[in-house]
N, C-alpha and C. Protein backbone atom coordinates (compact mmCIF):
# COMPACT_ATOMS: atom_id res chain seq x y z
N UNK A 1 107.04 97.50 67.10
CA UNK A 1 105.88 97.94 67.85
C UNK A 1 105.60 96.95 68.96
N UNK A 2 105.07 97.38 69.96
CA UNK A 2 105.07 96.67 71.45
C UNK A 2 103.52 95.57 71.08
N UNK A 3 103.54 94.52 71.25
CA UNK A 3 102.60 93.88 71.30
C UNK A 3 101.37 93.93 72.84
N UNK A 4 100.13 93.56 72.46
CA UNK A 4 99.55 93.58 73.31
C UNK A 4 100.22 92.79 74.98
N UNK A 5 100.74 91.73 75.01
CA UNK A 5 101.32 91.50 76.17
C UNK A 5 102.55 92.59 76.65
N UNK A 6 103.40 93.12 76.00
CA UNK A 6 104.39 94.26 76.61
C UNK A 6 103.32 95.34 76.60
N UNK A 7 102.86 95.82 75.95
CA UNK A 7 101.83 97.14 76.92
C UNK A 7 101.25 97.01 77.63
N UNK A 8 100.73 95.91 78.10
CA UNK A 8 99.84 94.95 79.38
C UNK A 8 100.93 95.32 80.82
N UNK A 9 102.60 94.76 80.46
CA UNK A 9 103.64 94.70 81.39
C UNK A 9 103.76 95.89 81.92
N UNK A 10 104.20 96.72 81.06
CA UNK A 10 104.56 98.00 80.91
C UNK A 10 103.52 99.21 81.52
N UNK A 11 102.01 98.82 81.19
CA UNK A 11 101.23 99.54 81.56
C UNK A 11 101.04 99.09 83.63
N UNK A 12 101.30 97.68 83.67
CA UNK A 12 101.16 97.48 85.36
C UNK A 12 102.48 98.23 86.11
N UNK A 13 103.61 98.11 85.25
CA UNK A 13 104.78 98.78 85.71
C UNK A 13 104.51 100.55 86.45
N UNK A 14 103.67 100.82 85.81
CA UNK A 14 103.43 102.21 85.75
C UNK A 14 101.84 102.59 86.47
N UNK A 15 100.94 101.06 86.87
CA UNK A 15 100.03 101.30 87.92
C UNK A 15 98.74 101.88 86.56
N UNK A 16 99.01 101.74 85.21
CA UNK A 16 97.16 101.96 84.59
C UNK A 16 96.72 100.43 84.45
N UNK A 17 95.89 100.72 84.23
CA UNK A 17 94.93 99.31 84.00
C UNK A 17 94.17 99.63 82.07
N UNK A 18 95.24 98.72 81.55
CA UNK A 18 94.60 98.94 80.27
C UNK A 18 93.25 98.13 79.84
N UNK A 19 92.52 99.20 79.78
CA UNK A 19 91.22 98.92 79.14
C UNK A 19 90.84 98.00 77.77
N UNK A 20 91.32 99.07 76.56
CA UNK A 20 91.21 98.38 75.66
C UNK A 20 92.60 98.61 74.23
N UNK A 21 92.95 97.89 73.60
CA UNK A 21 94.57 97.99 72.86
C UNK A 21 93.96 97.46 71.63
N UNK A 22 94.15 98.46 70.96
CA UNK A 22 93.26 98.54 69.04
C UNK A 22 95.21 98.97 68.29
N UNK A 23 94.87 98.00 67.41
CA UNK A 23 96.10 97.79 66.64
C UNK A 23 95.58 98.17 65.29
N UNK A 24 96.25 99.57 64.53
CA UNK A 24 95.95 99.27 63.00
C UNK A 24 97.16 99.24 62.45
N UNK A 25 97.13 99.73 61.46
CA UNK A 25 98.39 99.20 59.93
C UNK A 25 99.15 100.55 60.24
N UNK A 26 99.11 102.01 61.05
CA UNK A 26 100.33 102.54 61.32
C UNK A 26 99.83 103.12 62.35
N UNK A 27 98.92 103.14 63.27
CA UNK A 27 99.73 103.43 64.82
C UNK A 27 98.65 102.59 65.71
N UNK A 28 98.52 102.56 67.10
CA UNK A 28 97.80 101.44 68.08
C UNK A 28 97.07 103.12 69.45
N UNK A 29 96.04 102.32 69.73
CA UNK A 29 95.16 103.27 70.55
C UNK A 29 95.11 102.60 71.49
N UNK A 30 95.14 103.17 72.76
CA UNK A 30 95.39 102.79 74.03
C UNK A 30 94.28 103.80 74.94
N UNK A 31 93.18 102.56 75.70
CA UNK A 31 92.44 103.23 76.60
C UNK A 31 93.04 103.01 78.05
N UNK A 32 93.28 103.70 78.70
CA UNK A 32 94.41 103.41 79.76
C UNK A 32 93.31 104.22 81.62
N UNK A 33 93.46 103.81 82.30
CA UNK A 33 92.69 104.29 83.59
C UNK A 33 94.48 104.70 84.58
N UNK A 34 94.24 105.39 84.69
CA UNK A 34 95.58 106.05 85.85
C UNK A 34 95.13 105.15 87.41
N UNK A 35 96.20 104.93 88.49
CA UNK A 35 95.75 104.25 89.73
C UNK A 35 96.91 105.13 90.21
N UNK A 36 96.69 106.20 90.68
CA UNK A 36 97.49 106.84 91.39
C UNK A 36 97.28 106.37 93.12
N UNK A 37 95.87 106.53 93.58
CA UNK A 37 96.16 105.97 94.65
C UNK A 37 96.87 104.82 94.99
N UNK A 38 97.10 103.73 93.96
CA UNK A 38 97.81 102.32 94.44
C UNK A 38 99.51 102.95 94.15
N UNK A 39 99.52 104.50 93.63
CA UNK A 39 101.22 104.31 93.45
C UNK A 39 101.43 105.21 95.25
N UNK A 40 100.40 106.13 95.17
CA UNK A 40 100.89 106.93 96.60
C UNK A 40 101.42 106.03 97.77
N UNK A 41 100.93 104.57 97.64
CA UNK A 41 101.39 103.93 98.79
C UNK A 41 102.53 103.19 98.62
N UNK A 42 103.12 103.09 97.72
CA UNK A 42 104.49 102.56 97.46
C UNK A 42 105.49 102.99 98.51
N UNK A 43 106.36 102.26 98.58
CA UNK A 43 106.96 102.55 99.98
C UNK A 43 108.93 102.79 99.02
N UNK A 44 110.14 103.20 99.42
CA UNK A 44 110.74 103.70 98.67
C UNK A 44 111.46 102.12 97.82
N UNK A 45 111.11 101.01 98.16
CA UNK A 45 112.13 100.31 97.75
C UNK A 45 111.00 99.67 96.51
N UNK A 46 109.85 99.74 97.03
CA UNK A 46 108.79 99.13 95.60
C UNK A 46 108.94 99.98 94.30
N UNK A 47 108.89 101.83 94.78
CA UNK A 47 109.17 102.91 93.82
C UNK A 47 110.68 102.28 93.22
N UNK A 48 111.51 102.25 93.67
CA UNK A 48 113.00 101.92 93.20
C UNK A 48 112.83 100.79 91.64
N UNK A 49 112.35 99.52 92.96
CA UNK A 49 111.74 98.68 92.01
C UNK A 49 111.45 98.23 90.41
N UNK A 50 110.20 99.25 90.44
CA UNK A 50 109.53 99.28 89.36
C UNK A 50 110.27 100.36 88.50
N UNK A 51 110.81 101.53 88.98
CA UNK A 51 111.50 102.42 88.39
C UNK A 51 112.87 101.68 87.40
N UNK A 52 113.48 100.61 88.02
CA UNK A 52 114.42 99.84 87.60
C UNK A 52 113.66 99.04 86.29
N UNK A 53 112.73 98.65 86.72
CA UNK A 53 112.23 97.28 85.79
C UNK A 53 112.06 98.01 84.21
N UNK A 54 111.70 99.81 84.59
CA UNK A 54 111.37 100.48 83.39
C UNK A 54 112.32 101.04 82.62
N UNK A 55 113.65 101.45 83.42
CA UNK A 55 114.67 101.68 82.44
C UNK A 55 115.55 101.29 83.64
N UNK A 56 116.10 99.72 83.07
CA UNK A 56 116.88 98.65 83.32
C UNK A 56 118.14 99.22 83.26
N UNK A 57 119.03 98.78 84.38
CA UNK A 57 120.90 99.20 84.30
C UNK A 57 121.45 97.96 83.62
N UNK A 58 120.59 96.75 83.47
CA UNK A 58 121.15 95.36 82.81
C UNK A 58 119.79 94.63 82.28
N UNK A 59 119.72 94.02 80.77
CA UNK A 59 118.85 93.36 80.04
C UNK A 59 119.29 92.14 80.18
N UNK A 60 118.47 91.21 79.69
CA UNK A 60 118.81 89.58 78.90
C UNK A 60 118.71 89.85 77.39
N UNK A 61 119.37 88.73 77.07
CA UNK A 61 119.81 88.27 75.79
C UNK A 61 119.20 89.09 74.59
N UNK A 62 117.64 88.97 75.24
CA UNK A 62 116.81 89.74 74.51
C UNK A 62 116.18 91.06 75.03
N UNK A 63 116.79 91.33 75.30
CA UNK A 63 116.44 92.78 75.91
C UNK A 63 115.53 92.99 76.75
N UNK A 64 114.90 92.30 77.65
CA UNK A 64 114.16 92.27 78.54
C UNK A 64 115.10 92.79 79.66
N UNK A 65 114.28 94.08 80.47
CA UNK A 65 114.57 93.91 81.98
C UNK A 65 115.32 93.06 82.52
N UNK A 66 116.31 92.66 83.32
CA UNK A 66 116.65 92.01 84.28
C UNK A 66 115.98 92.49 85.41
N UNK A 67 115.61 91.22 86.46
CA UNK A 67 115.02 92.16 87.98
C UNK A 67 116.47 92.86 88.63
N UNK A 68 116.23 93.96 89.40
CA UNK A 68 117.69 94.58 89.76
C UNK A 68 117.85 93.88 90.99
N UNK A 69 119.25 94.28 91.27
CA UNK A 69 119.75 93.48 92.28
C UNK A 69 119.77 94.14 93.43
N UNK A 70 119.87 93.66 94.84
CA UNK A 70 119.96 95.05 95.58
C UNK A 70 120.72 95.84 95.60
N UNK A 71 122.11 95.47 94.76
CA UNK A 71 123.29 97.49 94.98
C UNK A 71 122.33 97.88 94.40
N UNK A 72 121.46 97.87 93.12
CA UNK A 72 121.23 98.31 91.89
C UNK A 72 120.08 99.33 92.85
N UNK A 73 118.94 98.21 93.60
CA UNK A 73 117.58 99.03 94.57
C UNK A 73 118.46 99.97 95.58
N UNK A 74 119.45 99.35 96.31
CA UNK A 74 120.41 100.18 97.34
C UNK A 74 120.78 101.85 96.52
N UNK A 75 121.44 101.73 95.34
CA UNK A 75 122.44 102.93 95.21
C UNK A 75 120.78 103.66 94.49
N UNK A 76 119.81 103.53 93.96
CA UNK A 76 118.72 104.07 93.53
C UNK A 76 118.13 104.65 95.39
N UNK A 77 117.92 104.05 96.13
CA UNK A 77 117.02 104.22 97.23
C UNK A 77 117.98 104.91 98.24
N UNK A 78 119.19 104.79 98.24
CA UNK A 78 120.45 106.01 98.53
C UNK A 78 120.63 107.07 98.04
N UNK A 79 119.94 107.26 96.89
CA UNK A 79 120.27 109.04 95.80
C UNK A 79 118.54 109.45 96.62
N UNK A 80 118.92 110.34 97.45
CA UNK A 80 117.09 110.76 97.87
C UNK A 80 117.11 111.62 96.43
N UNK A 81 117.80 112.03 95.97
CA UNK A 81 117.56 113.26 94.88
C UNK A 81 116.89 112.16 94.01
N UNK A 82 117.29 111.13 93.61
CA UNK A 82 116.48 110.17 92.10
C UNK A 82 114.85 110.01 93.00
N UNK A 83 115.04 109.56 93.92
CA UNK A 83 113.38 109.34 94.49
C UNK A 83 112.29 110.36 94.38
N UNK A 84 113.13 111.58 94.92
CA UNK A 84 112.21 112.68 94.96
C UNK A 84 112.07 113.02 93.74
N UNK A 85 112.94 113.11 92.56
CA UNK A 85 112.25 113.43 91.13
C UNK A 85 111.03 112.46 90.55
N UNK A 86 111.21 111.17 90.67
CA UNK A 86 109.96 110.77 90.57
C UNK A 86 108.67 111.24 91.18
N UNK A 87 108.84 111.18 92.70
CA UNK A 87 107.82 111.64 93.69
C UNK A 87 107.36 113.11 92.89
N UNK A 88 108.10 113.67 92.85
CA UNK A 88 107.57 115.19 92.28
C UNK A 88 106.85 115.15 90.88
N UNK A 89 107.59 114.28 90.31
CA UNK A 89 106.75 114.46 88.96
C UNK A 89 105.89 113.59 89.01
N UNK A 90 105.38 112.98 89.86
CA UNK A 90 104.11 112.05 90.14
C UNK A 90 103.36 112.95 90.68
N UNK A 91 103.36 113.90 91.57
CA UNK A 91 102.47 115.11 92.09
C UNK A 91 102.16 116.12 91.47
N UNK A 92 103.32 116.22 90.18
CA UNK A 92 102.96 117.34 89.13
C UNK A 92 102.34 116.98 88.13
N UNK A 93 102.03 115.31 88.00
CA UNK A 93 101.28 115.14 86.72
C UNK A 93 102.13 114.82 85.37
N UNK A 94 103.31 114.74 85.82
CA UNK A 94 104.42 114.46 84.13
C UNK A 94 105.23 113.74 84.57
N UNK A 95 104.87 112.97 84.06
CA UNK A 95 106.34 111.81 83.53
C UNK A 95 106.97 111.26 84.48
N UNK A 96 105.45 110.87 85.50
CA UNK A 96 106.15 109.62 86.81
C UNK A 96 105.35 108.69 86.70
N UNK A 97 105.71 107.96 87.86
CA UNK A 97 104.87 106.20 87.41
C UNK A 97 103.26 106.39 87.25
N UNK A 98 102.85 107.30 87.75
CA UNK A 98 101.61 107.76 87.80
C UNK A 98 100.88 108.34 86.64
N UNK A 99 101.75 109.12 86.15
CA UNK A 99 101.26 110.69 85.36
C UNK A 99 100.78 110.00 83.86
N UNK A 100 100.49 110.96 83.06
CA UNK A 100 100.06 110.67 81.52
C UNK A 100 100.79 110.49 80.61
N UNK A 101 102.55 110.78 81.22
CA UNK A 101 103.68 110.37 80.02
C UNK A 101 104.65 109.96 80.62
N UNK A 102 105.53 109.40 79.98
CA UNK A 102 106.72 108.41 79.89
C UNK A 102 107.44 108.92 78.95
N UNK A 103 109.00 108.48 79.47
CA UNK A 103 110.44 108.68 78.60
C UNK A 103 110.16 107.69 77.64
C-alpha cells in the first residue's frame, strides 16, 4: 500500500492537491481537489513529462521512476496520436492527468 508521501508524489504528478489521507487496517480514503486549470496550461513537453514520471519506460533499483531522457520526452512528444489521447481524455473527464481515474 502507497504511503502517505507516494500519494502526496503521485497525487502532484496528476495536478490534485491532497487534502486529507486516512489510513485504516484494509483500505485508505483520499480527499483529493482536481486543478485542471494548472493542467490546461501545460505545454506538450511538461504533458510528456509527467506522463513519463507516471508510467516510467525505466525504474531504479527500487522501482522508482527514473526522470526520462529526452529520446524518451522526444519519441512521446513525436507520436501526436499519444498526446492527443491524453488531451482527450482530460476533456472527457477519464483517465487523464486531470480526470477522476487512473490506470
Amino acid at each position: 500500500m502507497m504511503d502517505r508521501r507516494q500519494t502526496q508524489a503521485s497525487c502532484n504528478q496528476f495536478q490534485y492537491r491532497l487534502a486529507t489521507f486516512s489510513c485504516l487496517s484494509n483500505h485508505f480514503q483520499l480527499n483529493l481537489r482536481s486543478r485542471r486549470d494548472v493542467v490546461v496550461s501545460w505545454n506538450d513537453k511538461e504533458l510528456a513529462g509527467r506522463w513519463l514520471m507516471l508510467c516510467p519506460i525505466r525504474k531504479n533499483e527500487d522501482l522508482a521512476a527514473k526522470e526520462p531522457n529526452e529520446f524518451e520526452l522526444n519519441s512521446f512528444r513525436n507520436g501526436p496520436e499519444k498526446l492527443a489521447t491524453i488531451r482527450t481524455r482530460r476533456r472527457k473527464n477519464t483517465c487523464g492527468l486531470s480526470a477522476g481515474g487512473w490506470n
